[in-house]
Protein backbone atom coordinates (compact mmCIF):
# COMPACT_ATOMS: atom_id res chain seq x y z
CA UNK A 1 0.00 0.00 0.00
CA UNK A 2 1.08 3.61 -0.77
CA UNK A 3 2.46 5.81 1.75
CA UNK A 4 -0.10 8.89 1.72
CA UNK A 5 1.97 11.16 2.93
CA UNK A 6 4.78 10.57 0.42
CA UNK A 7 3.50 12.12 -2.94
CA UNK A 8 3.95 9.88 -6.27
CA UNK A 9 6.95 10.80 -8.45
CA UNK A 10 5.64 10.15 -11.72
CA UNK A 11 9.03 10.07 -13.85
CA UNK A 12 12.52 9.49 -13.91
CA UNK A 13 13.28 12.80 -14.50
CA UNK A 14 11.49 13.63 -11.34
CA UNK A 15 12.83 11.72 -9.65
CA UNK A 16 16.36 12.68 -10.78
CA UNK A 17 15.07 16.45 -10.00
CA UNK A 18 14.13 16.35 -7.06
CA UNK A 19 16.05 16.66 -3.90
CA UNK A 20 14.37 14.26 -1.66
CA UNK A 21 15.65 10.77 -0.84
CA UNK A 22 13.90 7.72 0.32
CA UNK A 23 15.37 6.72 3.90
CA UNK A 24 16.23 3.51 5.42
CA UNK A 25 12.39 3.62 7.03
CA UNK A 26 10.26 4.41 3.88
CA UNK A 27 10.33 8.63 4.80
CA UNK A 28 11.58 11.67 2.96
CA UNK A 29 14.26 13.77 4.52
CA UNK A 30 15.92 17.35 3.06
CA UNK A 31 19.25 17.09 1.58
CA UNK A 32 19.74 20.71 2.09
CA UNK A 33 18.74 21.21 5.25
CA UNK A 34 18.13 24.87 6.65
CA UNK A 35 21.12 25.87 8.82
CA UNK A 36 19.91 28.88 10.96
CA UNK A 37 24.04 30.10 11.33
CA UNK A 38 24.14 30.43 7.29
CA UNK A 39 21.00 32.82 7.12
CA UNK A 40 22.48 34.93 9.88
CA UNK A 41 23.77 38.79 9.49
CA UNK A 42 27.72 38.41 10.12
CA UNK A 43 27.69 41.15 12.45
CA UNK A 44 25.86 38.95 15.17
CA UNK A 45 28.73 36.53 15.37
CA UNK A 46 29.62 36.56 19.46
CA UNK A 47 32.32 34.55 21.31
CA UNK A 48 30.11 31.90 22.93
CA UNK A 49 30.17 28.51 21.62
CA UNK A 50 27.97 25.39 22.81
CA UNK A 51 29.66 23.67 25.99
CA UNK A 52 29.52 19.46 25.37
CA UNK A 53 26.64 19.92 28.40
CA UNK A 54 24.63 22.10 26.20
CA UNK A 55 25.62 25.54 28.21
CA UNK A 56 27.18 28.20 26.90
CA UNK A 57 30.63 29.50 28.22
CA UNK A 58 32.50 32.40 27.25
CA UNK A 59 35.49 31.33 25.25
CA UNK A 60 37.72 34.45 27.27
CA UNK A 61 37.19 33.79 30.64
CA UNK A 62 38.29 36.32 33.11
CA UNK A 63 42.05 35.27 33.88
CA UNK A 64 42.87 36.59 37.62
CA UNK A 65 46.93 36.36 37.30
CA UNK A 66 46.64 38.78 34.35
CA UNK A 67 45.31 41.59 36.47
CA UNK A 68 46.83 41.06 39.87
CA UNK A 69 49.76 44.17 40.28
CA UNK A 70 52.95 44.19 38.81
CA UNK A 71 54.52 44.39 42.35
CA UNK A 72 53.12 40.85 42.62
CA UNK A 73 55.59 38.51 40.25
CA UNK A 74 56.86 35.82 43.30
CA UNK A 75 58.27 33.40 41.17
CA UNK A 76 57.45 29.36 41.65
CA UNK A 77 60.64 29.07 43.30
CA UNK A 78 60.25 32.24 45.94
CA UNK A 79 56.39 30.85 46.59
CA UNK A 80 58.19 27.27 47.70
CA UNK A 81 60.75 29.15 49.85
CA UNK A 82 57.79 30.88 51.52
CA UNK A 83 55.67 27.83 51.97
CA UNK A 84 58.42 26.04 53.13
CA UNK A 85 59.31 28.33 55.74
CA UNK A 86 55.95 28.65 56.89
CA UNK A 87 55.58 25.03 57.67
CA UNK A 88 59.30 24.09 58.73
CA UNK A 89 59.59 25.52 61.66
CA UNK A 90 61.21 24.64 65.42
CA UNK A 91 57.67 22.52 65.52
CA UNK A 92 60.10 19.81 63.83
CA UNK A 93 61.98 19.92 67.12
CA UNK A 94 59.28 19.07 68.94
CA UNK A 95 57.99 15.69 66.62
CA UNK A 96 60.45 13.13 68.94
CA UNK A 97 57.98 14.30 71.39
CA UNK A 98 55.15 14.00 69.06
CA UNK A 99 56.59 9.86 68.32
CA UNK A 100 56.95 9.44 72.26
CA UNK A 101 52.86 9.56 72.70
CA UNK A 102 52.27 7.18 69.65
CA UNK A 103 55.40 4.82 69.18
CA UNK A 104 57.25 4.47 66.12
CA UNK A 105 55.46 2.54 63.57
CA UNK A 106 52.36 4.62 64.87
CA UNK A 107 54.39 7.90 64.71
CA UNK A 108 55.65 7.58 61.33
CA UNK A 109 51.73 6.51 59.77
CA UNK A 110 50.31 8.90 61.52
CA UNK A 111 52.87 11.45 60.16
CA UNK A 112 52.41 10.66 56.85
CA UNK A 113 48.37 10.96 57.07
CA UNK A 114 47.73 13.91 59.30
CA UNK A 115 50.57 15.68 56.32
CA UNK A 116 48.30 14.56 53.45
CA UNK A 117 45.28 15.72 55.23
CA UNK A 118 46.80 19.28 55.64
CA UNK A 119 47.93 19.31 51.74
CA UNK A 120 44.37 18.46 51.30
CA UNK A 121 43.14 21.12 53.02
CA UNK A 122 45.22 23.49 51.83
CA UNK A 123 44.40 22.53 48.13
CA UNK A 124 40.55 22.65 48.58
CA UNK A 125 41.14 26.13 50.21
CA UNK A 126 42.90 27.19 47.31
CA UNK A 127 41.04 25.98 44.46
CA UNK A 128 37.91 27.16 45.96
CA UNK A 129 39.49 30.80 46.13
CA UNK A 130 40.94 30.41 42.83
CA UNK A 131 37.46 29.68 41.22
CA UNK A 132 35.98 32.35 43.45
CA UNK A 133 38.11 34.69 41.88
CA UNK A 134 36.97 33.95 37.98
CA UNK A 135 33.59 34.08 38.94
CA UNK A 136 33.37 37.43 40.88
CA UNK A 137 36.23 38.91 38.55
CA UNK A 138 38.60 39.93 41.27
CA UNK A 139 42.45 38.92 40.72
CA UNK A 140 43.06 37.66 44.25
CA UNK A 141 41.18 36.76 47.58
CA UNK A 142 41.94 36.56 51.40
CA UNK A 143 40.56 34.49 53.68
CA UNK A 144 38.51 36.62 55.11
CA UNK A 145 36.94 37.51 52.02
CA UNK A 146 36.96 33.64 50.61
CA UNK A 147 34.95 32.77 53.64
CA UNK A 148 32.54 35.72 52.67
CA UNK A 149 31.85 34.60 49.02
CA UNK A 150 31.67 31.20 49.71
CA UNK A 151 28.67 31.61 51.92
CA UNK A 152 27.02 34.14 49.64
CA UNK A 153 27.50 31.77 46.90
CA UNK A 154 25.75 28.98 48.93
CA UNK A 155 22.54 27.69 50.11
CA UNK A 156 20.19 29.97 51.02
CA UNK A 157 20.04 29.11 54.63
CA UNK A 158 23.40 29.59 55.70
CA UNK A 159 24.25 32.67 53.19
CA UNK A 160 23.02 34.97 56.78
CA UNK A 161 26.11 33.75 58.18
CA UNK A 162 28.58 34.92 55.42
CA UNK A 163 29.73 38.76 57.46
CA UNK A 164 30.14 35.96 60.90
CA UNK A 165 32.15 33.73 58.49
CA UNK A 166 34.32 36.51 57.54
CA UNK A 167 34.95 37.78 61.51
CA UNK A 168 35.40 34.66 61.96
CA UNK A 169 38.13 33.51 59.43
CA UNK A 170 40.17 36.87 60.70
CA UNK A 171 40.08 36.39 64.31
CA UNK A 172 40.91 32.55 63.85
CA UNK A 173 43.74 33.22 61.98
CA UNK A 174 44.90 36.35 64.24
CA UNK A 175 45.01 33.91 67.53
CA UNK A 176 46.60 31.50 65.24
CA UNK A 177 49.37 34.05 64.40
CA UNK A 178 49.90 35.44 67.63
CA UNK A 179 50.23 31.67 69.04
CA UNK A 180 52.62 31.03 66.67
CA UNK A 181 54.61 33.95 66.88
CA UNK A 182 54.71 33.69 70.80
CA UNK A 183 56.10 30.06 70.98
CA UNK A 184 58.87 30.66 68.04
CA UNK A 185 60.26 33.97 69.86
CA UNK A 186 60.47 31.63 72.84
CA UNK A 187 62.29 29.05 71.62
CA UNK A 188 65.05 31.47 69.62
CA UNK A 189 65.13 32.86 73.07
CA UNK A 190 66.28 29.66 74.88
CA UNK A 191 68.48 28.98 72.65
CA UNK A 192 70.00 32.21 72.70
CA UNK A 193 70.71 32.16 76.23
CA UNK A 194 71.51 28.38 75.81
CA UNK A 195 74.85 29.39 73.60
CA UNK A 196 75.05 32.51 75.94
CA UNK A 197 75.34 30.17 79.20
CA UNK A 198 77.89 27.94 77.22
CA UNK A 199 80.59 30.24 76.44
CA UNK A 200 80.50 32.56 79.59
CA UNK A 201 78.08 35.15 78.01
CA UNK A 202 75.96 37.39 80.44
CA UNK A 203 73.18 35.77 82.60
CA UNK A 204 70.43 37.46 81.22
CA UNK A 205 66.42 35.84 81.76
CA UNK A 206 64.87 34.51 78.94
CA UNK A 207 62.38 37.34 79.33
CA UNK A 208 65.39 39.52 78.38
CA UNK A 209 66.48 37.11 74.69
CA UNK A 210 62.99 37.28 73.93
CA UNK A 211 63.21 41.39 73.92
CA UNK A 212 66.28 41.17 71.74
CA UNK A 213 65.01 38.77 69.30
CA UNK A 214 62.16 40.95 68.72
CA UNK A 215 63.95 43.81 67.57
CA UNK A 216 65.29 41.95 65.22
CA UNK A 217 61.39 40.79 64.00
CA UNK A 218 59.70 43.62 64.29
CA UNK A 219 60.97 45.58 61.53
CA UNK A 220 61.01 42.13 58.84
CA UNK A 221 57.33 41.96 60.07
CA UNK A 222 56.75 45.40 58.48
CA UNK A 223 57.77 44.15 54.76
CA UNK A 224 54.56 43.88 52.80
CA UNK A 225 55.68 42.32 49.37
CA UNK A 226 56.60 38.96 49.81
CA UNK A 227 59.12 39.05 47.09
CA UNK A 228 61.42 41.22 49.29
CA UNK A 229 61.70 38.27 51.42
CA UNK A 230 62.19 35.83 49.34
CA UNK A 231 66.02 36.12 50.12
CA UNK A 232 65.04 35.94 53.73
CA UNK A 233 63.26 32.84 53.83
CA UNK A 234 65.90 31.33 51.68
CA UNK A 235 68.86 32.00 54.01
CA UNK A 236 66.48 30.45 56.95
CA UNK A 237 65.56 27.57 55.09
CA UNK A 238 69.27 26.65 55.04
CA UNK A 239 69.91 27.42 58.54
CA UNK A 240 67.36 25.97 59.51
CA UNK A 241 68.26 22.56 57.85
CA UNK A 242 71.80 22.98 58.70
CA UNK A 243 70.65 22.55 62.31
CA UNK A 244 68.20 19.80 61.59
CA UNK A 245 71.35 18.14 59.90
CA UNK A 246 73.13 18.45 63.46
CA UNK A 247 70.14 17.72 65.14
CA UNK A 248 70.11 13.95 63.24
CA UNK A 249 73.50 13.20 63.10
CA UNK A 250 73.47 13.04 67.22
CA UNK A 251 70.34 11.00 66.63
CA UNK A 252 71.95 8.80 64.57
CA UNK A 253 75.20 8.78 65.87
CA UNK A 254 75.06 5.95 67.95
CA UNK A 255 71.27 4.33 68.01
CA UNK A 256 69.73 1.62 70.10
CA UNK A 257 68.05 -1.09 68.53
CA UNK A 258 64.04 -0.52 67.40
CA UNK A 259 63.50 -3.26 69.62
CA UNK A 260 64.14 -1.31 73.04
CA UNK A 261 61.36 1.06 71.65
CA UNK A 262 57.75 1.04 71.27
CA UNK A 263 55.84 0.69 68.14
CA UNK A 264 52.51 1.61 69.32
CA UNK A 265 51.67 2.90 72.89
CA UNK A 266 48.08 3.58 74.74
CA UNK A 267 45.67 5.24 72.80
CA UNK A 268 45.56 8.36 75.46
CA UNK A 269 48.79 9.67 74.13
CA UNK A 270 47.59 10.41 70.41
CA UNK A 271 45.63 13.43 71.13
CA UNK A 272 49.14 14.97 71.68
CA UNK A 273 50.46 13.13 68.75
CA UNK A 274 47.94 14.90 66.51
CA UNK A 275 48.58 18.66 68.10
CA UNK A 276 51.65 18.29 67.97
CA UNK A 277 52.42 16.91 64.64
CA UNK A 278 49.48 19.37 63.16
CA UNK A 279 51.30 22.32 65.31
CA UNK A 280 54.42 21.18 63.62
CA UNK A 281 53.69 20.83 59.99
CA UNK A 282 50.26 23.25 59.44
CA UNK A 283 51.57 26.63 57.67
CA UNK A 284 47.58 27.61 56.53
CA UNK A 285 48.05 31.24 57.60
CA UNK A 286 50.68 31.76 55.05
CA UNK A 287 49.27 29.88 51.68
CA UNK A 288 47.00 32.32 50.89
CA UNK A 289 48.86 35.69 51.02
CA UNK A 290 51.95 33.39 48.90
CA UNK A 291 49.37 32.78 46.25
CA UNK A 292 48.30 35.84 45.98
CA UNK A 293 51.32 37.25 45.15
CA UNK A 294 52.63 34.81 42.75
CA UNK A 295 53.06 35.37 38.88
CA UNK A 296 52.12 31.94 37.70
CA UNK A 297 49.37 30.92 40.61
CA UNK A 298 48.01 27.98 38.31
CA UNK A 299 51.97 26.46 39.50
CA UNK A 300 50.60 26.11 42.59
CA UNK A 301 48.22 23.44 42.42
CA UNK A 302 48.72 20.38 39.89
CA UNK A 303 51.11 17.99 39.57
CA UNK A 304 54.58 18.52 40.96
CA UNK A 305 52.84 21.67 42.20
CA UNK A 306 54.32 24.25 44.72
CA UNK A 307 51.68 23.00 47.32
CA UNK A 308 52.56 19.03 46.75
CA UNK A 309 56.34 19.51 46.66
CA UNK A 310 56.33 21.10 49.98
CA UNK A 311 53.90 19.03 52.14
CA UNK A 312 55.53 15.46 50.34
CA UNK A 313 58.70 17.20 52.04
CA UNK A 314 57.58 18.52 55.04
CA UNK A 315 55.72 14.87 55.95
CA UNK A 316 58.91 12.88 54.60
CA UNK A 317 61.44 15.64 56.91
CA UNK A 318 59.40 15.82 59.85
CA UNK A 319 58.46 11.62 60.21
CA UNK A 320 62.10 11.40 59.74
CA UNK A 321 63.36 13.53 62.70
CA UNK A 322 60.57 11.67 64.82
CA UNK A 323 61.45 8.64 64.48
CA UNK A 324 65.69 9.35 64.47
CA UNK A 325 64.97 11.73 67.74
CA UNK A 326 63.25 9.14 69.44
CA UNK A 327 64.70 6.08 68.39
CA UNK A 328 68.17 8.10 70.05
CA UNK A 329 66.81 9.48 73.30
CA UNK A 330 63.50 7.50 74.23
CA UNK A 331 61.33 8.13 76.90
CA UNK A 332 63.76 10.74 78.25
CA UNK A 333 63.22 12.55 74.96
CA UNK A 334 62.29 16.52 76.02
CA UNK A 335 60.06 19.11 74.72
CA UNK A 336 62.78 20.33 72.23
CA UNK A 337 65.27 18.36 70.24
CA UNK A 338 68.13 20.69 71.20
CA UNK A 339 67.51 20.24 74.83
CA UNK A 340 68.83 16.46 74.28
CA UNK A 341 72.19 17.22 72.72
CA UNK A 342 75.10 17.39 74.27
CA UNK A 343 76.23 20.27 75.89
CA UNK A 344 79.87 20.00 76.37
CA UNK A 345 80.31 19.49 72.49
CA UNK A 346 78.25 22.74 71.36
């Protein structure tokens, strides 16, 4: 029976002529079909193609390194020299401690995961800001002001809370400073007064290091620009691991078997495992102003990464002097690594 639809081509030259087809299931399709872009006037051609989701996307998105100041050019490098300094601190002197309340195989797992946590962190902190950024057009964000936009940006019960999120994320991070701040003038201090002692020098209080050594802080605290102290925070990097280099080779020098030492101790002692070790390795307070002022920020995240070179060697460093420091000294291990080594040979 004859499709009605489909009208009767009554010769070969019509059917030659004509421009529709039979298809595979007995209907008639255009060959030509009408393409709505052809029959367009050329000056309505825009920048926005079809996403694969069917959105459209602008195909120049707003690029936040390309309008952050010139001023703020910290190179990959500099950025690692920050981060590294921020989270290698004395708190390294402090992890044989840290391995004496969990034991040694406990110590060094525990290192390793509370160090990939804090990398984890860190990266969801910064991605988040760095998408923030695109979408509100602004080349860089705080915390304070991350905090802020993520709430406004989320559901609409919590987005009341964003100006408390924002107090919040400043006074957290003030405390967190000031802590910080307090316990590392202390501990240049002591061992100020430790050398001081040694070689005859005067008898002074701690009280009276700790005014010296701030002197000396004060006015780097009042440089702005992180790339002026790039140099800075390279010279301390290498002191710094000079002395951890010290530091181990006493540890190592002449070790007891692993046997006379615990692997795993009561479960009341890892609460001051964790602080410790999170007190130790955590450098949060200075990610965000070191991404800020870099170049190339996309070199932070990814694969090597600023942000995964440092943490891989701040877990790897700081497991490492746990488990030497306390593998050495044991259960008469003290607060500070320094306070174990010998005096008579500084």
């Amino acid at each position: 029976m004859k499709d009605p639809k489909i009208p009767p081509i009554r010769t070969v030259q019509d059917a030659y002529s004509s421009k529709i087809e039979l298809a595979y299931n007995g209907s008639r399709e255009d060959l030509d079909p009408y393409v709505p872009a052809e029959h367009r006037p050329t000056e309505s051609n825009t920048s926005i193609e079809l996403a694969y989701n069917g959105s459209r996307e602008d195909l120049d998105p707003y690029v936040p390194a390309e309008h952050r100041p010139t001023e703020s050019n910290t190179s990959s490098f500099g950025a690692l020299a920050h981060l590294l300094k921020a989270s290698l601190g004395s708190g390294v002197l402090a992890m044989p401690l840290a391995f004496k309340n969990a034991g040694l195989l406990v110590g060094v797992i525990g290192t390793l995961i509370i160090g990939f946590i804090c990398g984890h962190v860190i990266h969801v902190l910064v991605k988040t800001s760095q998408q923030l950024c695109v979408e509100v057009k602004k080349p860089s964000l705080g915390y304070a002001d991350t905090c802020d936009l993520v709430f406004q940006n989320g559901p609409k019960p919590v987005r009341k809370f964003a100006p408390f999120a924002r107090e919040l994320a400043d006074w957290a991070l003030a405390v967190t400073h000031l802590g910080a701040c307090c316990v590392y003038t202390v501990v240049i201090a002591e061992s100020f007064k430790q050398v001081s002692d040694v070689y005859g020098g005067p008898n002074w209080s701690v009280t009276v290091y700790c005014g010296l050594t701030l002197v000396v802080l004060i006015p780097l605290t009042q440089i702005s620009t992180l790339k002026y102290l790039v140099p800075f925070s390279a010279f301390a990097n290498f002191v710094w691991l000079g002395s951890i280099c010290i530091s181990i080779y006493y540890c190592l020098r002449d070790p007891p078997k692993i046997s006379e030492r615990n692997l795993a101790t009561s479960v009341t002692g890892i609460p001051n495992f964790i602080s410790t070790s999170l007190f130790a390795m955590e450098g949060i307070g200075v990610v965000m102003p070191v991404e800020n002022e870099m170049s190339k920020p996309h070199h932070f995240l990814g694969c090597p990464g600023v942000l995964n070179i440092a943490m891989s060697a701040v877990a790897v460093l700081y497991g490492f002097v746990g488990f030497a420091g306390y593998l050495n000294f044991g259960e008469q291990v003290r607060g500070s690594l320094t306070l174990n080594l010998p005096q008579d040979e500084m």
